[in-house]
N, C-alpha and C. Protein backbone atom coordinates (compact mmCIF):
# COMPACT_ATOMS: atom_id res chain seq x y z
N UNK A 1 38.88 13.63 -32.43
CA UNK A 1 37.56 13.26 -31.98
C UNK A 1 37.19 14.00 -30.69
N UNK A 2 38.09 14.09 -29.64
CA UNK A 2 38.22 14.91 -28.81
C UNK A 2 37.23 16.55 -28.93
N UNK A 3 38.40 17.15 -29.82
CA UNK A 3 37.70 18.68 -30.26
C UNK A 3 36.65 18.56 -30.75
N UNK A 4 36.13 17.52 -31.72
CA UNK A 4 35.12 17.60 -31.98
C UNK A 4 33.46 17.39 -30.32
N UNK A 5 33.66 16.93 -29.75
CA UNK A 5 32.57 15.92 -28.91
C UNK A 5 32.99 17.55 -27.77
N UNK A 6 34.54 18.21 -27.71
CA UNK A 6 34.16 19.97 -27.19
C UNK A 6 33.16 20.96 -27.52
N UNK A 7 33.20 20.77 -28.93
CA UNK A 7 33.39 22.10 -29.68
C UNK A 7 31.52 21.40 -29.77
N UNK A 8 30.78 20.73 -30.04
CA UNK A 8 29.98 20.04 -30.01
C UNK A 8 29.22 20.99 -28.30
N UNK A 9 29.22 20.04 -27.44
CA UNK A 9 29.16 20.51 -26.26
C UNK A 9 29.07 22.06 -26.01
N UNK A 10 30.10 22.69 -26.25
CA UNK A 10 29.57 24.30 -26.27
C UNK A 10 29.20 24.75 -27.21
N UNK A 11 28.43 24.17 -27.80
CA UNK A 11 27.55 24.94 -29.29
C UNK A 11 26.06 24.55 -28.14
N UNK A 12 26.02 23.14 -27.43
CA UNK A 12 24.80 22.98 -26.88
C UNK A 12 24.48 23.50 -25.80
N UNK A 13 25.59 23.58 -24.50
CA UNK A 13 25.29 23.41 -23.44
C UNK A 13 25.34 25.09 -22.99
N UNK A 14 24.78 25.70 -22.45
CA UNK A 14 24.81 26.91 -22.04
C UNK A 14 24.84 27.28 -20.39
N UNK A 15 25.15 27.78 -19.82
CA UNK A 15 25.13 28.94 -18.35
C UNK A 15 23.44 28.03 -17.86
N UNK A 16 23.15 28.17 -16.96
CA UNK A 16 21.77 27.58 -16.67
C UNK A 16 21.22 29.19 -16.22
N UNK A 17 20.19 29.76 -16.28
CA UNK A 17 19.54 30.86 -15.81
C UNK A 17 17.92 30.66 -15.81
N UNK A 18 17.52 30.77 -14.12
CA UNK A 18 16.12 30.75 -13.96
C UNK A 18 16.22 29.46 -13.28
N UNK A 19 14.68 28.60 -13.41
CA UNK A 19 14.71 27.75 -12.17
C UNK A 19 15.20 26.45 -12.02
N UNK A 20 16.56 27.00 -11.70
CA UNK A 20 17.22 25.83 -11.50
C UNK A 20 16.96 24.91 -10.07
N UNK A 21 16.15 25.92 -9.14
CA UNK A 21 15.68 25.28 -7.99
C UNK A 21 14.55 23.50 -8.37
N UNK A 22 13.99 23.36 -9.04
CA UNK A 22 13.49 22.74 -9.14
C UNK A 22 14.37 21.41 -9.41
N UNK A 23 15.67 21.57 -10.48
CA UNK A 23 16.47 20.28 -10.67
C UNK A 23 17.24 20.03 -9.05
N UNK A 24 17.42 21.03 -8.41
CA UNK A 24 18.11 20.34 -7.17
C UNK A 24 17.09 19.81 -6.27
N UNK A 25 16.06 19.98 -6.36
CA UNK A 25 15.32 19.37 -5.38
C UNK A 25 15.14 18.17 -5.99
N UNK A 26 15.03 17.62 -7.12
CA UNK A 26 14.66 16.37 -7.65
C UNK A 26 16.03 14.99 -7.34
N UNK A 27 16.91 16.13 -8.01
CA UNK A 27 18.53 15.39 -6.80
C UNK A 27 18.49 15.16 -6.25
N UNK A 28 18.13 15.89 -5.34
CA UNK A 28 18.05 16.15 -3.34
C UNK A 28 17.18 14.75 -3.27
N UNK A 29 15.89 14.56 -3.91
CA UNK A 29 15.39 13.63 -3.37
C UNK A 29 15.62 11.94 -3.79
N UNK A 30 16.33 12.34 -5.18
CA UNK A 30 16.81 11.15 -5.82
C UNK A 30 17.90 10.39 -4.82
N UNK A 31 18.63 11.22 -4.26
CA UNK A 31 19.90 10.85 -3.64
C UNK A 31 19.03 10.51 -1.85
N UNK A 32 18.54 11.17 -1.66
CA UNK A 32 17.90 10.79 -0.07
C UNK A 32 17.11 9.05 -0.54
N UNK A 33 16.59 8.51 -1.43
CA UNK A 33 15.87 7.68 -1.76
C UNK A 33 16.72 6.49 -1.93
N UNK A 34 18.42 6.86 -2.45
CA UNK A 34 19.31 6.17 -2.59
C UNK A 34 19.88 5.29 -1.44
N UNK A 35 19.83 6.95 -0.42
CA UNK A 35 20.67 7.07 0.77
C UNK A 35 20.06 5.55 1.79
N UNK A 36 18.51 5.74 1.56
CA UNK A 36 17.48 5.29 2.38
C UNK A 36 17.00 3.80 1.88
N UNK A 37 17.58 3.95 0.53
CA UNK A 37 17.19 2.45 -0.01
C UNK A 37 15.80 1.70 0.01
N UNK A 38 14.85 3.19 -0.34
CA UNK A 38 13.50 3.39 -0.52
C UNK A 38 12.90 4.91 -0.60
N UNK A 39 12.07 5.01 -1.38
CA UNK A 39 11.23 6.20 -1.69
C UNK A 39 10.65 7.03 -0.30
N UNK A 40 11.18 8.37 0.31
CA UNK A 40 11.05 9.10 0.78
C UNK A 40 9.03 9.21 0.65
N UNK A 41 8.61 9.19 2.07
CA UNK A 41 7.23 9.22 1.87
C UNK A 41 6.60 11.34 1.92
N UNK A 42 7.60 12.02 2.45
CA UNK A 42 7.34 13.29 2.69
C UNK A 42 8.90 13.81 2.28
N UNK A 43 8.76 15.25 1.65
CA UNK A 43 10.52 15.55 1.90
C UNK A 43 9.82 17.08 1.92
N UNK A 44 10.58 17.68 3.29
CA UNK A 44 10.02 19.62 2.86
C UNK A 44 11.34 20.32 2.69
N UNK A 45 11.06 20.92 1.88
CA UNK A 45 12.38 22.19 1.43
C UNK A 45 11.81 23.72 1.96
N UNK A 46 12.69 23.98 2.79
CA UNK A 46 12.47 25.58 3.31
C UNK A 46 13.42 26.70 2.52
């Protein structure tokens, strides 16, 4: 069951290429919201 739920997985999952900037900022803010134990009213990324 193992090999299978692998071999599965790399038929789907691929290398990420292009904008991956956008999923870390959604992290970034998911986890600050966590941190803060409320919704961030401004967040700037430089």
């Amino acid at each position: 069951m193992y090999n299978v739920f692998l071999c599965k997985h790399k038929e789907e999952f691929v290398p990420a290429l292009g904008c991956t900037e956008l999923v870390a900022v959604a992290y970034s803010a998911a986890l600050c919201a966590e941190i803060l134990n409320e919704v961030p009213e401004e967040i700037e990324f430089l």
